[in-house]
C-alpha atoms as a PDB file:
ATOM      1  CA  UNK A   1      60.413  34.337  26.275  1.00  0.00           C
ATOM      2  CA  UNK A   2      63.427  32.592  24.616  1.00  0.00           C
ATOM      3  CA  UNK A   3      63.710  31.806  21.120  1.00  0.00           C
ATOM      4  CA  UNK A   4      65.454  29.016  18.984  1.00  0.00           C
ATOM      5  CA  UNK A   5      67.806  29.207  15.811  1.00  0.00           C
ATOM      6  CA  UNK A   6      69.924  26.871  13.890  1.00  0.00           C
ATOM      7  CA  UNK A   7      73.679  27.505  12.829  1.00  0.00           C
ATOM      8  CA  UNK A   8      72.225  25.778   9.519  1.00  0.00           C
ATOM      9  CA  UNK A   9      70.434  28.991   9.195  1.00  0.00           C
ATOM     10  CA  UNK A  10      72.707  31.554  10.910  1.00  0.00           C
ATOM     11  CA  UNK A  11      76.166  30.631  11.403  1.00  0.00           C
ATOM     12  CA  UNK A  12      78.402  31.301  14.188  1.00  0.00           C
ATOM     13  CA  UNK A  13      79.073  34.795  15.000  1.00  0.00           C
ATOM     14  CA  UNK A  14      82.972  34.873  16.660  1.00  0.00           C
ATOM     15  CA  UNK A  15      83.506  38.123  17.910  1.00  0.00           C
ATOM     16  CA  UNK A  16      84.566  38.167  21.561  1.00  0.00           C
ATOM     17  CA  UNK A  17      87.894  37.344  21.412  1.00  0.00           C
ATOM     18  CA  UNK A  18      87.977  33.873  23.472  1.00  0.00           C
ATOM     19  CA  UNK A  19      86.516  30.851  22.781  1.00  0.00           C
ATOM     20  CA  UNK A  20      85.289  30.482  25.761  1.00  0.00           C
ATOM     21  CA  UNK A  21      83.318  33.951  26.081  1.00  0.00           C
ATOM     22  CA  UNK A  22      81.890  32.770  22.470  1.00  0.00           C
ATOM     23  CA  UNK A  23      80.497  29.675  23.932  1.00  0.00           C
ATOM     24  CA  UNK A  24      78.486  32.460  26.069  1.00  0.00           C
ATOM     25  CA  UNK A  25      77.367  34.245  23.481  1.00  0.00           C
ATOM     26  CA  UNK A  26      75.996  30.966  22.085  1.00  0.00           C
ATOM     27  CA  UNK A  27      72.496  32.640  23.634  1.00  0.00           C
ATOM     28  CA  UNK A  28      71.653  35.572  21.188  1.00  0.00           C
ATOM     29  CA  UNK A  29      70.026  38.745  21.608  1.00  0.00           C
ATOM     30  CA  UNK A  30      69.359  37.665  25.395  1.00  0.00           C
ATOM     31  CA  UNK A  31      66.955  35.421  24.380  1.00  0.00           C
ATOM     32  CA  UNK A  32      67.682  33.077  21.261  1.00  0.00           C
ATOM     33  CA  UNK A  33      68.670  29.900  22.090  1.00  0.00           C
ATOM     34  CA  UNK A  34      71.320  28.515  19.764  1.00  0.00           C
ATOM     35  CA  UNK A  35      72.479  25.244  21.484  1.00  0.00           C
ATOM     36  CA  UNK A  36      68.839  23.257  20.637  1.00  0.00           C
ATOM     37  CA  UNK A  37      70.449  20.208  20.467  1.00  0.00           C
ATOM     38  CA  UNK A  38      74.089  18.607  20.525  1.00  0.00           C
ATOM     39  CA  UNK A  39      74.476  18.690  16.599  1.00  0.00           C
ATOM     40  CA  UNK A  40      74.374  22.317  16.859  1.00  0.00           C
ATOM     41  CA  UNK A  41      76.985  22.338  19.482  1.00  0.00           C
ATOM     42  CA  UNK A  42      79.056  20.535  16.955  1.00  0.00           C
ATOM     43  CA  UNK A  43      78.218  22.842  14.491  1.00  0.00           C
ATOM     44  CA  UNK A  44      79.368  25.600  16.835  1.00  0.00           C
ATOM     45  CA  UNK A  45      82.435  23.800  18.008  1.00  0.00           C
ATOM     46  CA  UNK A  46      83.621  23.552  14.113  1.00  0.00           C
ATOM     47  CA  UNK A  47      83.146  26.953  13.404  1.00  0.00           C
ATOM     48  CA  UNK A  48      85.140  28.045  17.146  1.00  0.00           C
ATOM     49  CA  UNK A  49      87.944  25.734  15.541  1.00  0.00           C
ATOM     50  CA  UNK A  50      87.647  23.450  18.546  1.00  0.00           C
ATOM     51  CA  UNK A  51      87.402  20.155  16.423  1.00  0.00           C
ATOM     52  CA  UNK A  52      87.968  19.795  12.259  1.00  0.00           C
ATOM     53  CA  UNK A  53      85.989  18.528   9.689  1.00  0.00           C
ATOM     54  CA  UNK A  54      86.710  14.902  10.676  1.00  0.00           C
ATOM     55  CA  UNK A  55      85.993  15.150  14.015  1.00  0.00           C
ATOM     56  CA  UNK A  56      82.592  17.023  13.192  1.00  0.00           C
ATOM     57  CA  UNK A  57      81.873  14.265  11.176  1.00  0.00           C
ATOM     58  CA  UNK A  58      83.092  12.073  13.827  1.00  0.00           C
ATOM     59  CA  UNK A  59      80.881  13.300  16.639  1.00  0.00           C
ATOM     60  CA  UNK A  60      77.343  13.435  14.823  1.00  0.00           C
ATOM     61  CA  UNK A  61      77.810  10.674  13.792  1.00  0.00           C
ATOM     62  CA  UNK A  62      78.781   9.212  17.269  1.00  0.00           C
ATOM     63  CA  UNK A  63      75.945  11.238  18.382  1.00  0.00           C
ATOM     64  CA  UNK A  64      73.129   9.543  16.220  1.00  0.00           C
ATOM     65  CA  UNK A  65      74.461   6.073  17.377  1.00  0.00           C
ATOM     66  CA  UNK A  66      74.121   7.508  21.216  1.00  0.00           C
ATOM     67  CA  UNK A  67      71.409   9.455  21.059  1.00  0.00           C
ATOM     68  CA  UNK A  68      71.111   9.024  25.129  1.00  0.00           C
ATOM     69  CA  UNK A  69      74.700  10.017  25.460  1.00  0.00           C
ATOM     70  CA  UNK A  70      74.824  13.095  23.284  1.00  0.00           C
ATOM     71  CA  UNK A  71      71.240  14.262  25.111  1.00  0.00           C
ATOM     72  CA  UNK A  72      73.163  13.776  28.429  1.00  0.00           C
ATOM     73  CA  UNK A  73      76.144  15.167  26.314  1.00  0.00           C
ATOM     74  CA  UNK A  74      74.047  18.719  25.835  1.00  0.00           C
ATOM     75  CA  UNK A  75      73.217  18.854  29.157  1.00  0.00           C
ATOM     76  CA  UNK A  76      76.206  19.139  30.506  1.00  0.00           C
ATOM     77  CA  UNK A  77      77.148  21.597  28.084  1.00  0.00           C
ATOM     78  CA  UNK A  78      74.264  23.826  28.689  1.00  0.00           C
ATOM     79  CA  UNK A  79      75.137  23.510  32.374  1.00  0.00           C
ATOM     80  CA  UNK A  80      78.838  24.859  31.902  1.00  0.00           C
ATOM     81  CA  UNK A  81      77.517  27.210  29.782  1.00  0.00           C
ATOM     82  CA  UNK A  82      75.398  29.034  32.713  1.00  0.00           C
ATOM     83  CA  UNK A  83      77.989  28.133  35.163  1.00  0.00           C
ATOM     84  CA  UNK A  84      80.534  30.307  33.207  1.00  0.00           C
ATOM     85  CA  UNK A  85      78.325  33.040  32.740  1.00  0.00           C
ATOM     86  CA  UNK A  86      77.881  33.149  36.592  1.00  0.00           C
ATOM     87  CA  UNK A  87      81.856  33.334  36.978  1.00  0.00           C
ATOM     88  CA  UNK A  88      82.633  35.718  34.354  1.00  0.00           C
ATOM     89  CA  UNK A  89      79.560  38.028  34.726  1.00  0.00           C
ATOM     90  CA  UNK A  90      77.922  37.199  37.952  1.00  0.00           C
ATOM     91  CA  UNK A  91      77.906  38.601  41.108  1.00  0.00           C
ATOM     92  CA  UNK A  92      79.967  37.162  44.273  1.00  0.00           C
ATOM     93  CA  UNK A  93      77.713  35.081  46.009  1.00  0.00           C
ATOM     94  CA  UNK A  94      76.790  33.223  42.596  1.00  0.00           C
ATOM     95  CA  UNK A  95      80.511  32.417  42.177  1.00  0.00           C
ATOM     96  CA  UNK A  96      81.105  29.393  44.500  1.00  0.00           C
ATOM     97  CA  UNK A  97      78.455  27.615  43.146  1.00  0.00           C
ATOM     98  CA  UNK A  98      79.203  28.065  39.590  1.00  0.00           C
ATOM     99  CA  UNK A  99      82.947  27.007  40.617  1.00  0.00           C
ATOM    100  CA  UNK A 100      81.549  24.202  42.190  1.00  0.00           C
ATOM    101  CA  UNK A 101      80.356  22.931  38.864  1.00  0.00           C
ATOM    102  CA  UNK A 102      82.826  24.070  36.849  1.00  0.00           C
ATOM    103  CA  UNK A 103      85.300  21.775  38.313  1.00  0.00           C
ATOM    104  CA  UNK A 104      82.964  18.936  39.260  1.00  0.00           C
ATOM    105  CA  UNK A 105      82.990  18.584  35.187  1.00  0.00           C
ATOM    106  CA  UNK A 106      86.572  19.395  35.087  1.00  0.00           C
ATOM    107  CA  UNK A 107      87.507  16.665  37.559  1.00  0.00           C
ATOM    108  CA  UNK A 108      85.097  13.900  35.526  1.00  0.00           C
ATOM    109  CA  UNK A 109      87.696  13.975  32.887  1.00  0.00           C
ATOM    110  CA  UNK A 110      91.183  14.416  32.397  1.00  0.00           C
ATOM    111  CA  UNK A 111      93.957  15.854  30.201  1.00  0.00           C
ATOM    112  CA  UNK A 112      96.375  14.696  28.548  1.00  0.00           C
ATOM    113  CA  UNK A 113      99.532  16.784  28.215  1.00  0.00           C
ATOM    114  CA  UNK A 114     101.377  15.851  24.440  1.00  0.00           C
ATOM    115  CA  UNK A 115     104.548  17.303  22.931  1.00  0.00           C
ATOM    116  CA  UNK A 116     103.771  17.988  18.821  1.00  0.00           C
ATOM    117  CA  UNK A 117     105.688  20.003  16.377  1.00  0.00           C
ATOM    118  CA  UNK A 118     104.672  22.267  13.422  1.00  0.00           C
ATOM    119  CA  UNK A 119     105.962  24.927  10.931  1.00  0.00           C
ATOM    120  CA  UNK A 120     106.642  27.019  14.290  1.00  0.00           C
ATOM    121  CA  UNK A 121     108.580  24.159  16.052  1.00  0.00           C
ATOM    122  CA  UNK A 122     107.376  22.293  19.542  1.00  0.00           C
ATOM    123  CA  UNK A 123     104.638  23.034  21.548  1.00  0.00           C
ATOM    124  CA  UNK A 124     102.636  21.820  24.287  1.00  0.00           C
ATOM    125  CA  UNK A 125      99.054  20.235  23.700  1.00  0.00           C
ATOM    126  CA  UNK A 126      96.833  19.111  26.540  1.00  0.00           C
ATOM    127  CA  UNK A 127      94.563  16.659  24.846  1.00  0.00           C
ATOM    128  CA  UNK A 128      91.160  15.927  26.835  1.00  0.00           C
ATOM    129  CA  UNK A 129      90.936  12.692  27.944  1.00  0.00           C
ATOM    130  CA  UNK A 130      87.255  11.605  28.113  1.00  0.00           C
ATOM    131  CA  UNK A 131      84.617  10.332  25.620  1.00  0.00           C
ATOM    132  CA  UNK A 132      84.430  12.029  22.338  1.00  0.00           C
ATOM    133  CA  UNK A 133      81.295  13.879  22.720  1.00  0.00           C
ATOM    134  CA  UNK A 134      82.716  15.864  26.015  1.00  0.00           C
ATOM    135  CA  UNK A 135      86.035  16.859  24.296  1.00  0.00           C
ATOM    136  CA  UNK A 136      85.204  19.737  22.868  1.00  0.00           C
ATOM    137  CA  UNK A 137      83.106  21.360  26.268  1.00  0.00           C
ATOM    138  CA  UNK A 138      86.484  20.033  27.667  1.00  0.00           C
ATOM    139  CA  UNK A 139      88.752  21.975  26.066  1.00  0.00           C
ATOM    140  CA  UNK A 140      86.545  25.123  26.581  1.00  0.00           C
ATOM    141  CA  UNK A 141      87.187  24.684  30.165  1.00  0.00           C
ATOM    142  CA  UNK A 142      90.541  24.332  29.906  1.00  0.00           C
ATOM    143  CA  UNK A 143      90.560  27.584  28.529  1.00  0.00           C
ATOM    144  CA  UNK A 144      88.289  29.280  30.001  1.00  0.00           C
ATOM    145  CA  UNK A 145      89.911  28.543  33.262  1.00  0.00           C
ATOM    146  CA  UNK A 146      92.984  29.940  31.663  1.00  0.00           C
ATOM    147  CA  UNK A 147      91.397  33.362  30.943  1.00  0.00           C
ATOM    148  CA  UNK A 148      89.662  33.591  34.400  1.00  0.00           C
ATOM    149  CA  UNK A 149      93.264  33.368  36.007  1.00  0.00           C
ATOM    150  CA  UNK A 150      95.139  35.771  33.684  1.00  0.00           C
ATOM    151  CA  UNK A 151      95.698  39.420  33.764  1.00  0.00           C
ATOM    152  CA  UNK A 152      93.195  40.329  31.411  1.00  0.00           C
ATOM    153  CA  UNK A 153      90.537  38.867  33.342  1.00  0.00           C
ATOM    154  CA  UNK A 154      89.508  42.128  34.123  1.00  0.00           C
ATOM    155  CA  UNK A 155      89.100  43.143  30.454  1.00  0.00           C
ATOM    156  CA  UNK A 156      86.299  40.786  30.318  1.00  0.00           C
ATOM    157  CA  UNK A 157      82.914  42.683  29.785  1.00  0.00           C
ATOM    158  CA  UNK A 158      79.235  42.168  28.217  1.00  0.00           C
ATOM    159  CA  UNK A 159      77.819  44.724  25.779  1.00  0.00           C
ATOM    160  CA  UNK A 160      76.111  47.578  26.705  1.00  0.00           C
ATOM    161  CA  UNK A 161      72.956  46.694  25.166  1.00  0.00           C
ATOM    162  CA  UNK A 162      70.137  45.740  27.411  1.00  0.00           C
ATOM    163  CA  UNK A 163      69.027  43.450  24.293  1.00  0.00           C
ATOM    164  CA  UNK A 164      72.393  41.828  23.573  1.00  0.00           C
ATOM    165  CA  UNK A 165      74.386  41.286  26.983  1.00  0.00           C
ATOM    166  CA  UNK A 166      77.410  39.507  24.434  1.00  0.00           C
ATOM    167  CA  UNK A 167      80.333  38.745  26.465  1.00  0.00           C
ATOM    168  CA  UNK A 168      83.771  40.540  24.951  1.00  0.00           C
ATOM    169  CA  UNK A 169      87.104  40.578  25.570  1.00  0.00           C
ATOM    170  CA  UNK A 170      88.263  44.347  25.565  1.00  0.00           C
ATOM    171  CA  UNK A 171      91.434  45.114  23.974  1.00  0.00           C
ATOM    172  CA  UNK A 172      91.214  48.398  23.192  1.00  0.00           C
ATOM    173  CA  UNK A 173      93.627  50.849  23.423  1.00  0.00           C
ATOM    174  CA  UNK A 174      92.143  52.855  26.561  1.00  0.00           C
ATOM    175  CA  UNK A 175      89.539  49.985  27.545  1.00  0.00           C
ATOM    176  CA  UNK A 176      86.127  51.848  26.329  1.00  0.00           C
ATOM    177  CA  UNK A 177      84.489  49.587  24.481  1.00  0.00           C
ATOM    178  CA  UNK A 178      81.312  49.209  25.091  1.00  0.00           C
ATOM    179  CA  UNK A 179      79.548  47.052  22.069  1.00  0.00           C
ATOM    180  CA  UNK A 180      79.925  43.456  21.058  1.00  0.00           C
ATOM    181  CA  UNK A 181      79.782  44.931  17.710  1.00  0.00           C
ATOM    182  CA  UNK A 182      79.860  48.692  16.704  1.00  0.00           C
ATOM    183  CA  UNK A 183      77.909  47.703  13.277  1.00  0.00           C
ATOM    184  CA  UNK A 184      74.936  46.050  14.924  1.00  0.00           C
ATOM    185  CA  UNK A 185      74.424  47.026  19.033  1.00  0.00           C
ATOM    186  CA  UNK A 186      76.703  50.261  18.610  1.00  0.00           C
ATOM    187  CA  UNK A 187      74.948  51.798  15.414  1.00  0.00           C
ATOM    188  CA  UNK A 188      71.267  49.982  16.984  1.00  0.00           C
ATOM    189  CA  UNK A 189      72.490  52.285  20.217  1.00  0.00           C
ATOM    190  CA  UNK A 190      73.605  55.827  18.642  1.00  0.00           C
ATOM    191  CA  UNK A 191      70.208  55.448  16.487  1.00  0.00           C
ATOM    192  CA  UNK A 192      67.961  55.117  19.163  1.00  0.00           C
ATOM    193  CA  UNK A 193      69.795  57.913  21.159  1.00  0.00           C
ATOM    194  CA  UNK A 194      69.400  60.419  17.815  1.00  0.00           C
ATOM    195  CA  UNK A 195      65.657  59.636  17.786  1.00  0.00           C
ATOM    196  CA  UNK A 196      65.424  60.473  21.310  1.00  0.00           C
ATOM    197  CA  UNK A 197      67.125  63.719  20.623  1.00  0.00           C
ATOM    198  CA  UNK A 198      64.980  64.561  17.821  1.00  0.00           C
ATOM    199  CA  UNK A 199      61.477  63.294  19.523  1.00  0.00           C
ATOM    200  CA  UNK A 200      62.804  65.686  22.844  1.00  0.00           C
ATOM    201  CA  UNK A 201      63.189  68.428  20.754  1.00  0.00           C
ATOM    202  CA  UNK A 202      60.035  68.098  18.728  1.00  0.00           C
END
């Protein structure tokens, strides 16, 4: 049975190494929901860096003025979110449909391709063009597309823990992690492996 939380509560944990494989992880433990309603998304998209302060403030309060739109808003983020799961974890057969939606959403909106310059010099920007509330799912698309099509795809795994299931990038040396986090599913595993030990030997 899934739980809820709050990011009001709990914030963010960023530990996969994408953004987009975050946004997957924005179900805990297997079975907390995070994503309860589009404010938390917001909440989540801050903390992933995807918008600033402004636009947070922005997008609730765009959000309370829509209520309708950010409700559809939600959906459609909670549909990407189990469409990407599907393409980065799934098995073959899921995959077509899951593409199918992916880029049914992708071809909605549109990009925006900008030239800016910083400390570092020029670089590229693709800017979503679409309504406020979508930008952010937008631009974890974007990227998550990118990471599907690179070399590293392959790196992409979930933790080992039947209880977690986190999405990770692996970038170890020799590709053998196994835990979203050593501290918490690693430590939870090598516990419950000494008591077994120990209760097997009694």
């Amino acid at each position: 049975m899934r739980k809820y939380g709050s990011y009001a509560q709990a914030p963010p944990k960023l530990i996969a190494g994408a953004r987009c494989l975050d946004f997957l992880n924005t179900v805990e433990d297997a079975r907390i929901e995070r994503l309860t309603s589009y404010s938390e998304f917001i909440i989540w998209s801050k903390a992933a860096g995807l918008i600033d302060a402004a636009g947070q403030r922005r997008s609730l309060a765009l959000a309370a003025k829509q209520p309708q739109g950010a409700a559809r808003a939600l959906a459609l983020v909670l549909e990407a979110r189990e469409a990407l799961a599907d393409l980065f974890g799934g098995s073959v057969p899921l995959r077509k449909p899951a593409m199918a939606v992916i880029n049914g959403i992708l071809a909605r909106d549109r990009f925006v391709l900008q030239v800016e310059s910083g400390n570092a010099g020029f670089h590229e920007h693709w800017k979503p063009d679409c309504q406020e509330l979508r930008q952010p799912l937008l631009v974890l698309l974007r990227e998550a597309a990118a990471l599907l099509s690179s070399p590293v795809q392959p790196q992409i795994h979930y933790c080992a823990s039947d209880d977690c299931r986190w999405f990770f990038l692996d970038t170890s040396r020799n590709q053998s992690r196994r835990w979203c986090q050593m501290e918490t599913c690693g430590n939870n595993a090598k516990a419950k492996a000494h008591y077994r030990r120990h209760h097997t030997a009694g």
